[in-house]
Protein backbone atom coordinates (compact mmCIF):
# COMPACT_ATOMS: atom_id res chain seq x y z
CA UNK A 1 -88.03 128.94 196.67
CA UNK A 2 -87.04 126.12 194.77
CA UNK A 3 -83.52 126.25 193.09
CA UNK A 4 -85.25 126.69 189.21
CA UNK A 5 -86.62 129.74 190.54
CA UNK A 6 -84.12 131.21 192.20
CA UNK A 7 -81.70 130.88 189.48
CA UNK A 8 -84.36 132.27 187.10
CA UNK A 9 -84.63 135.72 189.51
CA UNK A 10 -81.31 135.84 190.25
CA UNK A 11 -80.98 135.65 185.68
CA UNK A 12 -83.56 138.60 185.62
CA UNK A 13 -82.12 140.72 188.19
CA UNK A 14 -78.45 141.06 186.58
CA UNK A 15 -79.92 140.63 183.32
CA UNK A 16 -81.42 144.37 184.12
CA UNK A 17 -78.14 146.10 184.68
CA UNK A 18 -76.55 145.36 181.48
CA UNK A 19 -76.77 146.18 177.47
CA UNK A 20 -78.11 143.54 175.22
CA UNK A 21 -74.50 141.93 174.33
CA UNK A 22 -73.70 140.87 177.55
CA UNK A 23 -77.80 139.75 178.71
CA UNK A 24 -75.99 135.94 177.92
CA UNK A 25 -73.18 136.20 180.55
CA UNK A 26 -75.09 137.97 183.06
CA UNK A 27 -77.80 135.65 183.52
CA UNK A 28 -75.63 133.01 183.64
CA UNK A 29 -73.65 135.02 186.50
CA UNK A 30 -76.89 135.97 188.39
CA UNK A 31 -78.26 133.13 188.20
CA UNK A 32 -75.53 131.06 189.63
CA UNK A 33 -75.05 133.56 192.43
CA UNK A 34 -78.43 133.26 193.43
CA UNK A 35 -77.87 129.67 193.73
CA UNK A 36 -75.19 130.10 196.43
CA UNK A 37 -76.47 130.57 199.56
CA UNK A 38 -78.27 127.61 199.29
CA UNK A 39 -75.22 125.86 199.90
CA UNK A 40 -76.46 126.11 203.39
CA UNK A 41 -77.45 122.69 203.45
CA UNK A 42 -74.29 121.88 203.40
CA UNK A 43 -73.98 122.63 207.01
CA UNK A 44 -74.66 119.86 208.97
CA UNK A 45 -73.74 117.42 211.64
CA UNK A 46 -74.23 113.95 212.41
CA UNK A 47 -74.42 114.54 215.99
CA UNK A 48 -76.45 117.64 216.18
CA UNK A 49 -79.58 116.65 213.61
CA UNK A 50 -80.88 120.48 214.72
CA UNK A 51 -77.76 122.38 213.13
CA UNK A 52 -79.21 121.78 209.73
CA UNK A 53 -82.46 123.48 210.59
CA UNK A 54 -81.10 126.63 212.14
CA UNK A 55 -78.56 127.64 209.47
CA UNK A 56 -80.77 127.07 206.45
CA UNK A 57 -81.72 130.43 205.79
CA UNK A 58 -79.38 132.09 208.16
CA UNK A 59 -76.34 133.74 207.01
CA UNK A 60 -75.91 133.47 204.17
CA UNK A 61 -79.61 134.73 203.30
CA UNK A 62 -78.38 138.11 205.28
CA UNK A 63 -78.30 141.57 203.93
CA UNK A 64 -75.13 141.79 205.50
CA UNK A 65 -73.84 138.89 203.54
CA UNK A 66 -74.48 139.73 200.26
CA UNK A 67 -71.40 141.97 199.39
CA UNK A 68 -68.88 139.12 200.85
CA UNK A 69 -70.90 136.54 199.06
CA UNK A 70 -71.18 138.48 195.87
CA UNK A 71 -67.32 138.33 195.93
CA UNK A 72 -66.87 134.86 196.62
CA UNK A 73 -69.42 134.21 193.47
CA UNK A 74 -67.48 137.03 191.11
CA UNK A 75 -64.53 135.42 192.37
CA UNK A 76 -64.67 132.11 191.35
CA UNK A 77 -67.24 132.91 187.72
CA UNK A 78 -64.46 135.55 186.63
CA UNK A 79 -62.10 133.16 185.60
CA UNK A 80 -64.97 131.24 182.91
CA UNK A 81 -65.93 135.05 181.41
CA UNK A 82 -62.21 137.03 182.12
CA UNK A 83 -62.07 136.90 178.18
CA UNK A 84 -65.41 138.71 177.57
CA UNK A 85 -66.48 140.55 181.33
CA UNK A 86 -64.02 142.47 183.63
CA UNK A 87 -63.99 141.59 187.60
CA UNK A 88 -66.08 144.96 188.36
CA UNK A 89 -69.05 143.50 185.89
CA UNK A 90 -68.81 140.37 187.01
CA UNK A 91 -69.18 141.50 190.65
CA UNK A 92 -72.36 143.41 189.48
CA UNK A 93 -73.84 140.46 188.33
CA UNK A 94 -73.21 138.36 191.24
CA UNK A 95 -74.30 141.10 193.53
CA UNK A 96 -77.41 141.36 191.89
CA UNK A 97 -77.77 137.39 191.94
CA UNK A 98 -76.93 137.03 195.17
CA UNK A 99 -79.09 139.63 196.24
CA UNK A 100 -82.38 138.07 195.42
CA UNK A 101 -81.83 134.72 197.06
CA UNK A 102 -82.55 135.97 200.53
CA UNK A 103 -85.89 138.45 199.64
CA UNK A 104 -87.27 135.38 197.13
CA UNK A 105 -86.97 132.87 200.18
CA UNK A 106 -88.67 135.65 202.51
CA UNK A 107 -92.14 136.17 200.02
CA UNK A 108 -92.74 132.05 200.99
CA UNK A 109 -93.66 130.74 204.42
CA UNK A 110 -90.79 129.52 206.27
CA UNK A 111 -89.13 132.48 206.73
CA UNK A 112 -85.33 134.06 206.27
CA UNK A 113 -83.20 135.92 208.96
CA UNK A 114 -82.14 138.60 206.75
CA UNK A 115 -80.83 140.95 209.72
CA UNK A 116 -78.48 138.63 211.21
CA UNK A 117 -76.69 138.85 213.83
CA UNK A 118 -78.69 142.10 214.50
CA UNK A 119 -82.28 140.30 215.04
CA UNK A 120 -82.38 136.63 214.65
CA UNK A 121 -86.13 136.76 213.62
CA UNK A 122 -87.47 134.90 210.60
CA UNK A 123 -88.87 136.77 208.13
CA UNK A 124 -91.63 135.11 206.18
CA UNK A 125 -94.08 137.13 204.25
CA UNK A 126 -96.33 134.02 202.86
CA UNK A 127 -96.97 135.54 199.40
CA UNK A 128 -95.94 132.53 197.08
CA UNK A 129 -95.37 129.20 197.69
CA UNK A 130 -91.70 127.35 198.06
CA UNK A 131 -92.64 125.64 194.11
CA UNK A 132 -95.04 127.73 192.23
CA UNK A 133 -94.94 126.23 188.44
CA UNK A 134 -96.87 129.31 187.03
CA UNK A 135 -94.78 131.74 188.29
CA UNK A 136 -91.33 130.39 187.64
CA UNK A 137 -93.54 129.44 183.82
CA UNK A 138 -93.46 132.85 183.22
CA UNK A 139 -89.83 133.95 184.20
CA UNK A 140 -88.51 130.52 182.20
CA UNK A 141 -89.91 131.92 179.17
CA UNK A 142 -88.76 135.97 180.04
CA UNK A 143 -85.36 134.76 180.70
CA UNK A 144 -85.14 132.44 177.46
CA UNK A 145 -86.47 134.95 174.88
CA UNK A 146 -84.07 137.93 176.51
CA UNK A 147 -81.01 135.31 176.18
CA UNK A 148 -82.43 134.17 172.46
CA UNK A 149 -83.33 137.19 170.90
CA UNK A 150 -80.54 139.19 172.86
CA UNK A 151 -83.25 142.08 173.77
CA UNK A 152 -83.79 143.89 177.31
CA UNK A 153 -87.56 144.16 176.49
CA UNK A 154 -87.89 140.60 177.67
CA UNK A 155 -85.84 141.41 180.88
CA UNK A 156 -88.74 144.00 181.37
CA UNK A 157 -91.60 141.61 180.75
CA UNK A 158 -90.08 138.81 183.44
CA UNK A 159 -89.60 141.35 186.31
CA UNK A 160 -93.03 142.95 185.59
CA UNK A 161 -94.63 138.98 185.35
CA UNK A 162 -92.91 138.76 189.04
CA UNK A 163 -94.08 141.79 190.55
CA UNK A 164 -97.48 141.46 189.17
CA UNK A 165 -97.57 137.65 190.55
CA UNK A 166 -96.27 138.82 193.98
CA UNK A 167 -99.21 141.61 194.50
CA UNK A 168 -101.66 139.16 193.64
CA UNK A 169 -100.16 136.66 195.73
CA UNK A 170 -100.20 139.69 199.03
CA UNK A 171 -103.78 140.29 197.32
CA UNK A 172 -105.20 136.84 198.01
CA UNK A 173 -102.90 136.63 201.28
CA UNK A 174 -105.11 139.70 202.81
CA UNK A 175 -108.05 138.04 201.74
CA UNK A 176 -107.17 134.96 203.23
CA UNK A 177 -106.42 136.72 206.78
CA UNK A 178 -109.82 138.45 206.17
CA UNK A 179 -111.43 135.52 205.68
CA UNK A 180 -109.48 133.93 208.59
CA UNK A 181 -110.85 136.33 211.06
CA UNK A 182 -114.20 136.24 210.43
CA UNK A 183 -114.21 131.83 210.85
CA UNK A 184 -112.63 132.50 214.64
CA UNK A 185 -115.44 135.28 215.17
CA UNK A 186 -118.09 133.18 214.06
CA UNK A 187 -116.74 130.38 215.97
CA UNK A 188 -115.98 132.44 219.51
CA UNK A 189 -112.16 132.15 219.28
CA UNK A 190 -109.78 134.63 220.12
CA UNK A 191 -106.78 134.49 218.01
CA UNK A 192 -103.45 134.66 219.88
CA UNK A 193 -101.27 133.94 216.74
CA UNK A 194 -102.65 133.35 213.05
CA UNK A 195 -101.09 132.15 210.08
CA UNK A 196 -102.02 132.58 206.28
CA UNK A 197 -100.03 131.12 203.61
CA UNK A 198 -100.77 129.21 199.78
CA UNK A 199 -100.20 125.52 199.67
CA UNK A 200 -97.93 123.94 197.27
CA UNK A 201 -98.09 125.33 193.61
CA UNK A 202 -101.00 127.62 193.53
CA UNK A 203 -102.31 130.73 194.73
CA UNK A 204 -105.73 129.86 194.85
CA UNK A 205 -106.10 127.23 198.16
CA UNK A 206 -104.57 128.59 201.00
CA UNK A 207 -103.99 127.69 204.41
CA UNK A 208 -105.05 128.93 207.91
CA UNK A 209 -103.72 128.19 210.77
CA UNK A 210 -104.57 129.86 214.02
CA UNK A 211 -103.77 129.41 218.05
CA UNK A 212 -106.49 130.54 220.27
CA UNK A 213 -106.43 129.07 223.93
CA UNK A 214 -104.42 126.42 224.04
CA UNK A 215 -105.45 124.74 220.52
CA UNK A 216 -104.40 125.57 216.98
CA UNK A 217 -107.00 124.99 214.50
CA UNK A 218 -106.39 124.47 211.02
CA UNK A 219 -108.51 125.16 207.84
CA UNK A 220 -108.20 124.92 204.18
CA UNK A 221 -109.61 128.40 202.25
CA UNK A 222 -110.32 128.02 198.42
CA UNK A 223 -110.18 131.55 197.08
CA UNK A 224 -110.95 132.63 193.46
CA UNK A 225 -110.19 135.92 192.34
CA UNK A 226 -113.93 137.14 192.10
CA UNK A 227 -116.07 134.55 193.73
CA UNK A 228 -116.72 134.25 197.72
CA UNK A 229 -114.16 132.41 199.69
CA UNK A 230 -114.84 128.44 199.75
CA UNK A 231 -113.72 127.73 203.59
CA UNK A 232 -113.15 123.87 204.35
CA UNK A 233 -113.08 123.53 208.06
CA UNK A 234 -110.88 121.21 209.21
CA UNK A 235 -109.07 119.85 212.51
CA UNK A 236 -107.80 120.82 215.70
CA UNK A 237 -105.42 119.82 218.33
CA UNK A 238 -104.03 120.73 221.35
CA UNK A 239 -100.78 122.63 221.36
CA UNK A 240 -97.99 120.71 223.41
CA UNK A 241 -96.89 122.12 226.79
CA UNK A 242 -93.38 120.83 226.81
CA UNK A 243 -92.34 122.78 229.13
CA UNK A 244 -94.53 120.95 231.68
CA UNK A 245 -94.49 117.84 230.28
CA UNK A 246 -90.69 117.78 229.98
CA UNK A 247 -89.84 119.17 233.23
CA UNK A 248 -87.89 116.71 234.42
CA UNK A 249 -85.45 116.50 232.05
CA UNK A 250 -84.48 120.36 231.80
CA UNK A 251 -81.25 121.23 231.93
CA UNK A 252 -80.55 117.85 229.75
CA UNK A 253 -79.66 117.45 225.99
CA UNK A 254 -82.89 116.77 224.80
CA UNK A 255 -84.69 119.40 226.74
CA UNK A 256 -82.21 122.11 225.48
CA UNK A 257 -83.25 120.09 221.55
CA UNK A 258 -86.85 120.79 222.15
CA UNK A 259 -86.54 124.07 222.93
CA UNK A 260 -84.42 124.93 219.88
CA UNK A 261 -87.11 123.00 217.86
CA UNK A 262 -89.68 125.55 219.87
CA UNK A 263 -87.78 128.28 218.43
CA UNK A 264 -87.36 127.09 215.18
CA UNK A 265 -90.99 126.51 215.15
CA UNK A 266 -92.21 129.44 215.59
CA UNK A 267 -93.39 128.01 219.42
CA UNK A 268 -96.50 125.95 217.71
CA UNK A 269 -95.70 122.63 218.63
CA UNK A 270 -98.46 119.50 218.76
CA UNK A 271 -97.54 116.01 219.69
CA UNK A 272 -97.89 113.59 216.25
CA UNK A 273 -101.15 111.93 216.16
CA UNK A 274 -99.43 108.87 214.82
CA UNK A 275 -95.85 108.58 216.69
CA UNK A 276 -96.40 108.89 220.36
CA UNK A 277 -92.75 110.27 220.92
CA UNK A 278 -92.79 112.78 218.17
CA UNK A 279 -93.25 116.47 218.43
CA UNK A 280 -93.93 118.27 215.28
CA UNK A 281 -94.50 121.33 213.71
CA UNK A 282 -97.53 122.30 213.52
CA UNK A 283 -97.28 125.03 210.74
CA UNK A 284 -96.90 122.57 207.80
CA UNK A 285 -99.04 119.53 207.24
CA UNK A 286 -99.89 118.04 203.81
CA UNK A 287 -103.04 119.33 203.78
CA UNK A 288 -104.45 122.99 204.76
CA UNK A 289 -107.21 121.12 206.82
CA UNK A 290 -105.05 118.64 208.69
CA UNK A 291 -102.84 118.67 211.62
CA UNK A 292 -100.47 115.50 211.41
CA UNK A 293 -97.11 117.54 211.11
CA UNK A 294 -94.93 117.50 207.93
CA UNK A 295 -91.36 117.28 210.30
CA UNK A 296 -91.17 116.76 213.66
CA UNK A 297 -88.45 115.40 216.19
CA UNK A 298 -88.22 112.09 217.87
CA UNK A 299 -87.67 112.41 221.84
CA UNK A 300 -86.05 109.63 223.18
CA UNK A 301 -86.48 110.03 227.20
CA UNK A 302 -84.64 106.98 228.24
CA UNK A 303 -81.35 108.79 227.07
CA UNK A 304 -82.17 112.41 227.78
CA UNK A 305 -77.57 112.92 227.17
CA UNK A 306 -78.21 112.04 223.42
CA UNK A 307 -79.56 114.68 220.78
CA UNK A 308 -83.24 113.98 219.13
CA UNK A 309 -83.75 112.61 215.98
CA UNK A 310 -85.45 114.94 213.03
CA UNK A 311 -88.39 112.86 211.37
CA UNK A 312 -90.16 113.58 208.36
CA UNK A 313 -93.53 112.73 207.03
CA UNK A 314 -94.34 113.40 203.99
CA UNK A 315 -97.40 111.02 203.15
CA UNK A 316 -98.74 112.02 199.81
CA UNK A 317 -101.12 109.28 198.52
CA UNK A 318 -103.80 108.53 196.43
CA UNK A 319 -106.35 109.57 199.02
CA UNK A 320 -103.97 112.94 199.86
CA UNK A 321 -103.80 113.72 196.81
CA UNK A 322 -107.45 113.48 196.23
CA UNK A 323 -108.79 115.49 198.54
CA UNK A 324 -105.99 118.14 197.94
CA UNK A 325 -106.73 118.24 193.89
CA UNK A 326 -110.86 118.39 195.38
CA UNK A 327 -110.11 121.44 197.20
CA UNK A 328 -107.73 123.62 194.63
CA UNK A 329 -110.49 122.56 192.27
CA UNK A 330 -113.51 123.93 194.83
CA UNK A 331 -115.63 120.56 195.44
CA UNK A 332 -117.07 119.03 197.70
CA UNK A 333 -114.98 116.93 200.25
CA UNK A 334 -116.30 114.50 202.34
């Protein structure tokens, strides 16, 4: 989730242990420990462009993690409230903070590793989007009256807005995979792996993405809470055999790069329509009905020693944005 967000749950959730005198200090406390593991990013290297990518979301988005980075949070806020909290609350706080920023990150699509080292599986339930301006609306305004007015009814309200916004997000998730397997029965296809998740800042267009054979198809799904789905078929492409078409360079650099980019991708990989030497993603595009990848790598196979480049493309204009605001709205697109 974006950082306004987390900061916001990780506010509510410590916010919920204490009495009404302290509601300042504690969402101040939980909401900065929720903001820690993010520091992620942070880990990085100039010649390994991939070692971003597989520690965002990684350890320090672990259950196992959260005591030791609860007290690395406590340990460092105690000395701004040592006058007003002792360690043990501050620790409760933090742990509380820091306890949300791993299970917010997993309700969105890209997915968290939350038993590491045991399983190194992503968990991604695709409830919510990363940025969802009506949900983190409702917790601004929670979290602002509880710190104003100094009452716990507030605190209620905000967690209830969240868990109410999360079951209709899994509500309109299951309709979405509903709706997603009756388009590949009408169409013949046999799904081998299908993917259901809101696009940016809404719960009411939603994408689909599904392999069957050795294409993944991708459509756009406008769903209203009491009206029939509004499907928006969209575009296919063929899912890149790299293994094949990169043969001859295993046991090289950028073979060994492509198959952590596999990994990382959850194995749907399509070559760019637009950059020959690309190979993206092909679980994110900037539109539910298009398959030109969001982030990709660049393979260069003259130097097959060197690491690849990470590319993004993030193309939003006027005609992108069109077609997007045509299908939240339920028009028409050409």
């Amino acid at each position: 989730m974006d950082p306004i967000t987390h900061g916001l749950i990780g506010a509510s959730a410590a916010q919920s242990s204490t009495i009404k005198e302290k509601l300042r200090p504690a969402a101040l406390i939980g909401c900065t420990s929720a903001l820690l593991p993010d520091l992620d990013v942070l880990i990085s290297s100039s010649s390994d462009p991939l070692l971003k990518l597989e520690y965002h979301r990684q350890f320090t988005h672990a259950f196992l993690f959260i005591p030791l980075g609860a007290l690395i949070a406590a340990g460092v806020l105690w000395w701004f409230f040592r006058d007003r909290l002792s360690f043990k609350e501050t620790y409760l706080f933090s742990l509380l903070g820091y306890a949300t920023a791993g299970l917010a990150d997993a309700f969105t699509s890209y997915g968290v590793q939350l038993l590491w080292p045991f399983n190194t599986g992503r968990f991604a339930w695709n409830i919510i989007s990363v940025f969802d301006p009506l949900f983190s609306l409702g917790l601004v305004l929670a979290t602002g009256l509880a710190i104003y007015h100094k009452k716990k009814t507030w605190v209620w309200l905000g967690l209830a807005w969240m868990g109410l916004y999360l079951l209709f997000g899994l509500f309109q998730r299951e309709r979405s995979r509903t709706a997603a397997l009756e388009l590949a029965r009408e169409r013949g296809h046999h799904i081998q792996q299908l993917i259901v998740k809101p696009t940016i800042a809404n719960q009411l267009l939603w994408s689909i993405r599904y392999v069957s054979g050795d294409r993944l198809y991708a459509d756009g799904l406008r769903l209203s809470p009491f009206a029939k789905p509004n499907v928006y078929e969209g575009a296919s492409i063929e899912l890149l055999p790299y293994h094949k078409k990169y043969a001859n360079l295993e046991g090289t650099t950028v073979f060994r790069d492509i198959q952590r980019f596999a990994t990382l991708s959850g194995n749907i990989l399509v070559a760019h329509p637009d950059h020959s030497n690309v190979i993206g993603d092909g679980r994110y595009s900037m539109l539910p009905t298009s398959v030109r990848p969001l982030w990709g790598i660049e393979v260069n196979t003259r130097s097959p020693g060197q690491p690849v480049d990470f590319r993004t493309f993030r193309n939003a204009d006027a005609k992108v944005r069109r077609t997007f605001l045509n299908m939240l709205m339920g028009r028409e697109t050409p």
